[in-house]
N, C-alpha and C. Protein backbone atom coordinates (compact mmCIF):
# COMPACT_ATOMS: atom_id res chain seq x y z
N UNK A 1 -15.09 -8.43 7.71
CA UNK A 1 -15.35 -7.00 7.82
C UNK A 1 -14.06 -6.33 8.28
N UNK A 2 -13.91 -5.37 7.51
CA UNK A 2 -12.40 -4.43 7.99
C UNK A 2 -12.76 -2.73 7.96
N UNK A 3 -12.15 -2.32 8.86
CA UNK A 3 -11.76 -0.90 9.07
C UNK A 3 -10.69 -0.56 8.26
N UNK A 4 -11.30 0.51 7.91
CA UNK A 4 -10.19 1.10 6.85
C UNK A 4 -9.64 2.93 7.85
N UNK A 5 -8.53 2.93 7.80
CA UNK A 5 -8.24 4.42 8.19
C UNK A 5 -7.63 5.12 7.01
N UNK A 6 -8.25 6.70 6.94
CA UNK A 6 -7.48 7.09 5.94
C UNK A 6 -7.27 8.36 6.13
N UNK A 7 -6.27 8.97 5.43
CA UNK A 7 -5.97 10.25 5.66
C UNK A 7 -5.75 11.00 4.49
N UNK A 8 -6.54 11.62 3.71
CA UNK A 8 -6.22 12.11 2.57
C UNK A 8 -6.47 13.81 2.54
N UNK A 9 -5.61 14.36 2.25
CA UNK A 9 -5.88 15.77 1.61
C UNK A 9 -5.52 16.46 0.49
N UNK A 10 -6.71 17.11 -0.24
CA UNK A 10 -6.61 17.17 -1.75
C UNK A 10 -6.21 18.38 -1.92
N UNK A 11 -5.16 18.83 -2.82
CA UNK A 11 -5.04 20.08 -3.40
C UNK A 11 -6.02 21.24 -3.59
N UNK A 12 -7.21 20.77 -3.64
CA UNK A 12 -8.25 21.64 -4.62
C UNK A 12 -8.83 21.97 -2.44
N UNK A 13 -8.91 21.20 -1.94
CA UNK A 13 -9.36 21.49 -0.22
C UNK A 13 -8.35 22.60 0.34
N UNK A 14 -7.06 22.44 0.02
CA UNK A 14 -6.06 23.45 0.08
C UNK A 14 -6.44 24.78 -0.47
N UNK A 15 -6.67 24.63 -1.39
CA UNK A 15 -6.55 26.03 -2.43
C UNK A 15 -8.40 26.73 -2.33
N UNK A 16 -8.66 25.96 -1.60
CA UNK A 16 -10.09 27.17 -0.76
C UNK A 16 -9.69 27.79 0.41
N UNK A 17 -9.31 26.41 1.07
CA UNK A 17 -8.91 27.45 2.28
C UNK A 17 -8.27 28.41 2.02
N UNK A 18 -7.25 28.27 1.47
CA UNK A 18 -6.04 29.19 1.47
C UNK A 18 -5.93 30.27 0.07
N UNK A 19 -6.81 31.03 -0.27
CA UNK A 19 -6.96 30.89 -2.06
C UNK A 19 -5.58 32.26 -1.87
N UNK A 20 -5.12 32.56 -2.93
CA UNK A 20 -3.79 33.22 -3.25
C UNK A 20 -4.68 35.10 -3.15
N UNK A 21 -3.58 35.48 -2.63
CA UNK A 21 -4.19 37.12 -2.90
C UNK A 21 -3.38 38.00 -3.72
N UNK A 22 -4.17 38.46 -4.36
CA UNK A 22 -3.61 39.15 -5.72
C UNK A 22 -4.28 40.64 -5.68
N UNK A 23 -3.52 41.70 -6.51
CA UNK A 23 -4.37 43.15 -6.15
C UNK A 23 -3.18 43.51 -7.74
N UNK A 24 -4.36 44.92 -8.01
CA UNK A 24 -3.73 45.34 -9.41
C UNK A 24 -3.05 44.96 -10.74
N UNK A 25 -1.88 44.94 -10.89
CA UNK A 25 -1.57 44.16 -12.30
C UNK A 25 -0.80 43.28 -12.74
N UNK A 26 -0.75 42.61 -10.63
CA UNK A 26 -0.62 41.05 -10.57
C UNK A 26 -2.04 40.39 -10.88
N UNK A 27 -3.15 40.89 -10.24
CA UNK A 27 -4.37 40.08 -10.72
C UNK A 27 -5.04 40.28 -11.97
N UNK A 28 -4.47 41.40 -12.76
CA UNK A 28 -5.05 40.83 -14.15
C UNK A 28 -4.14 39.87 -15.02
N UNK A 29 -2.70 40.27 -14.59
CA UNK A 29 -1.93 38.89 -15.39
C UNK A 29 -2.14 37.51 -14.84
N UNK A 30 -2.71 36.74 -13.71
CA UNK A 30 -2.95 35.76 -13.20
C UNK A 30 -4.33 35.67 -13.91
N UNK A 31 -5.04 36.61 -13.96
CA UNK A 31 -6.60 36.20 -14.68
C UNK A 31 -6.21 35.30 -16.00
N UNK A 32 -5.17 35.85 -16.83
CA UNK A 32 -5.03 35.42 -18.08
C UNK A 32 -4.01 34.08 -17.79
N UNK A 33 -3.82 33.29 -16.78
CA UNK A 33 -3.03 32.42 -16.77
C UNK A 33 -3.93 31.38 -16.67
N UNK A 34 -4.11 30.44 -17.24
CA UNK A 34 -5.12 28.96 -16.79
C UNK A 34 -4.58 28.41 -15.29
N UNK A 35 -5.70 28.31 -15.08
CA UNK A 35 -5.62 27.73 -13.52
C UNK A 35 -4.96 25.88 -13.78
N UNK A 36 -3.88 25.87 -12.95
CA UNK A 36 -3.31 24.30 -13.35
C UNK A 36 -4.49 23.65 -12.64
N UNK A 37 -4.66 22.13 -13.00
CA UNK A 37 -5.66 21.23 -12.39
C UNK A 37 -4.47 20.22 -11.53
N UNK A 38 -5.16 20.49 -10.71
CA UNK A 38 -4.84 19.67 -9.51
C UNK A 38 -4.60 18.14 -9.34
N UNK A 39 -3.39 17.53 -9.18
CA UNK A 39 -2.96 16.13 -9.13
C UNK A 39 -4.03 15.41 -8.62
N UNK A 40 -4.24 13.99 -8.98
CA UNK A 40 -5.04 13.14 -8.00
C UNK A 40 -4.35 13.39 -7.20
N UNK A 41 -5.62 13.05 -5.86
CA UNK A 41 -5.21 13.54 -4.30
C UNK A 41 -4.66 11.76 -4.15
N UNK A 42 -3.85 11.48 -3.29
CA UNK A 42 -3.48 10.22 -3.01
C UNK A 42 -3.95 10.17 -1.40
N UNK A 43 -4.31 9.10 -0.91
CA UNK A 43 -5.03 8.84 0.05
C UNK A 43 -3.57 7.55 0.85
N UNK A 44 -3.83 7.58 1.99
CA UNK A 44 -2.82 6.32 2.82
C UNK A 44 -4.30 6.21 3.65
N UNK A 45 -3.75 4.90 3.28
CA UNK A 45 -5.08 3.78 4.41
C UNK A 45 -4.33 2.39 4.67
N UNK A 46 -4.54 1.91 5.89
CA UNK A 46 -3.97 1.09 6.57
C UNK A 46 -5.21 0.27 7.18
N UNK A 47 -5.20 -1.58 6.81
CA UNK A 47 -6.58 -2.47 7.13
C UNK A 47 -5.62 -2.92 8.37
N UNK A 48 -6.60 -2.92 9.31
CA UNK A 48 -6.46 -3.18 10.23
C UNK A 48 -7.25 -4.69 10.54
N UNK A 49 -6.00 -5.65 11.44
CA UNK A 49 -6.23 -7.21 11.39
C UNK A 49 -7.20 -7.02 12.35
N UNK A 50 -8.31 -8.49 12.44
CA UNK A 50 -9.24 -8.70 13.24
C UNK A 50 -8.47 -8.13 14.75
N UNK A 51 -7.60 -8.73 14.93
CA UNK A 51 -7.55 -8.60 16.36
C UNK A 51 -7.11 -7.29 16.74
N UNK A 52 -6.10 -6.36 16.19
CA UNK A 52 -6.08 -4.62 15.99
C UNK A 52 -7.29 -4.36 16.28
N UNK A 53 -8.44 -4.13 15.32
CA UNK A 53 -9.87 -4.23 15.49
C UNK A 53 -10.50 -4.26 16.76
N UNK A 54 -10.05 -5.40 17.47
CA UNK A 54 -11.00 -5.54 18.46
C UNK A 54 -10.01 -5.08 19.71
N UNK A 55 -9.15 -5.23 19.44
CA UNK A 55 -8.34 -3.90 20.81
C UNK A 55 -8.35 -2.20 20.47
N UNK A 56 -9.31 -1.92 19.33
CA UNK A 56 -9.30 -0.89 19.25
C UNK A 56 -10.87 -0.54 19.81
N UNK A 57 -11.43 -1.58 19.72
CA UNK A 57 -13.02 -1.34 20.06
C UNK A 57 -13.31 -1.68 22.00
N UNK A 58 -12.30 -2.03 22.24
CA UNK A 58 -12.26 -2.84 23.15
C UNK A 58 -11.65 -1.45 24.16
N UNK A 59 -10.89 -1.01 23.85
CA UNK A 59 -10.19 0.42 24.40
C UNK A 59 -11.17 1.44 24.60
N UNK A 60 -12.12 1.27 22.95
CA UNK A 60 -13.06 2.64 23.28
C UNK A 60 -14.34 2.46 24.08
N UNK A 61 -13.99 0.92 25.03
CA UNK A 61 -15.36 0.76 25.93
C UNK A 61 -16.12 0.10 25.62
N UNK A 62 -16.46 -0.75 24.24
CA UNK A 62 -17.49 -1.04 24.09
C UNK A 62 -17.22 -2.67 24.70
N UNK A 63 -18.52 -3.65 24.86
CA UNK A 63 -17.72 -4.87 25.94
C UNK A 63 -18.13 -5.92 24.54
N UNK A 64 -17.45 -6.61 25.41
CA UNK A 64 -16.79 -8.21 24.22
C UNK A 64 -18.08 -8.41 23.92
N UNK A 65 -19.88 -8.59 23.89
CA UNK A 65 -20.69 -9.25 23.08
C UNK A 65 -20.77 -7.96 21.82
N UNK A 66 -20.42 -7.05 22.09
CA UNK A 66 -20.69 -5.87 21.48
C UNK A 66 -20.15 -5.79 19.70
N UNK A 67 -18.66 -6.08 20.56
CA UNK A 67 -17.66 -6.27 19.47
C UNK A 67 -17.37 -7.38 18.78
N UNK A 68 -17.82 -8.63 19.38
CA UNK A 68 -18.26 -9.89 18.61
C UNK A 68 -19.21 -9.22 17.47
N UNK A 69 -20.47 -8.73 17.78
CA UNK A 69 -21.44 -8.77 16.85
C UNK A 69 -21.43 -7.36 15.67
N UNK A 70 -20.51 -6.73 16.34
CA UNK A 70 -20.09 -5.20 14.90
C UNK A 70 -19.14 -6.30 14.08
N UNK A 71 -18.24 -6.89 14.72
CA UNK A 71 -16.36 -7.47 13.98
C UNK A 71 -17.58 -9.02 13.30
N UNK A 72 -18.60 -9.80 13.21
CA UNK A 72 -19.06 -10.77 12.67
C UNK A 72 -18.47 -11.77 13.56
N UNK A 73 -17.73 -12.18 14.95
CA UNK A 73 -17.13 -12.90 15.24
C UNK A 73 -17.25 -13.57 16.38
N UNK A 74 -17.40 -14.42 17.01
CA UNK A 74 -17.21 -15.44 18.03
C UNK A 74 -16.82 -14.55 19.52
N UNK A 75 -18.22 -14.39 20.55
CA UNK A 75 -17.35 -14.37 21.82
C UNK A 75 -15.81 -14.75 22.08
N UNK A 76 -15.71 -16.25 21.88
CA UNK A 76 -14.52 -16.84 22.13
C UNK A 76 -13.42 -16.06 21.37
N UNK A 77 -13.62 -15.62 20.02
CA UNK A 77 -12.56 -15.10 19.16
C UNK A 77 -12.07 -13.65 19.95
N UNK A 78 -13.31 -12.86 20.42
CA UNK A 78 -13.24 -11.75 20.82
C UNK A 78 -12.10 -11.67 22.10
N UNK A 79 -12.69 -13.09 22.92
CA UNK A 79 -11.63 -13.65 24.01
C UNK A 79 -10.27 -13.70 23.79
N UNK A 80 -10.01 -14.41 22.84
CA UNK A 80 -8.69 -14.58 22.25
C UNK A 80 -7.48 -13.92 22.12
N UNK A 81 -8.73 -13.18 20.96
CA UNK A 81 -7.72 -11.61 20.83
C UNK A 81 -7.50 -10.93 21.84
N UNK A 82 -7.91 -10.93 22.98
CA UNK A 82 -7.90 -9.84 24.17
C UNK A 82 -7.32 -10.76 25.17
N UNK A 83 -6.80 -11.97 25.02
CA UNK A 83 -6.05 -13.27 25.84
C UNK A 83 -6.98 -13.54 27.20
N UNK A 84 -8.24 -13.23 27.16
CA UNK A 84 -8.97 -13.81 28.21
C UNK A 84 -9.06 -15.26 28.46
N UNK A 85 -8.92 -16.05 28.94
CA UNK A 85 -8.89 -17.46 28.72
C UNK A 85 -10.56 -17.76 30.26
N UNK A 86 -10.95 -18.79 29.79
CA UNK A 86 -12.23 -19.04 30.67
C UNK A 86 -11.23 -20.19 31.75
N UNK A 87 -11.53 -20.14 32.57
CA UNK A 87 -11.27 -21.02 33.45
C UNK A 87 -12.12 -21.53 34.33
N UNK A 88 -12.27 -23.00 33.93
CA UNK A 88 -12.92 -23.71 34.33
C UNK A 88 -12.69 -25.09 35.54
C-alpha cells in the first residue's frame, strides 16, 4: 500500500477563477475568436517508501498498532522504521 501526494493545477481551474474581462469592441472581437483548449494538466506525485509512510503517520499522532494496521505491516516493522528496538 502507498501514498501518493499530488499537486496538480489545471488550466481550465485557472481560467474560472480568473475569467478575462472584456467590455465593447474588445468583447465582440474575442466572441469571434475560438476559445484555445487547454493543455493536459500535468500532475507531480511523489510514492512515498514504507518507512517515509510511517514517520509521517507516526508525526501526525497516530500510535504504532494503528499504523501497522492502515501501512498492512508488522508491529515489529512499524518498530524498525521508527528505530525502537525491544529490550529484553
Amino acid at each position: 500500500m502507498g501514498l501518493s501526494v499530488s499537486n496538480a493545477l489545471s488550466i481550465a481551474s485557472l481560467a474560472a477563477a480568473n475569467p478575462p474581462s472584456t467590455s465593447g469592441a474588445a468583447a465582440a472581437s474575442s466572441a469571434a475568436q475560438p476559445t484555445p483548449q487547454p493543455a493536459a494538466a500535468q500532475t507531480d506525485t511523489v510514492q512515498l517508501s514504507e518507512a517515509q509512510q510511517v514517520y509521517n503517520l507516526y508525526n501526525q499522532g497516530q500510535t504504532i498498532p494503528q499504523i501497522a494496521t492502515s501501512l498492512s505491516l508488522t508491529v515489529d516493522n512499524v518498530n524498525f522504521y521508527l528505530g525502537i528496538t525491544n529490550s529484553s
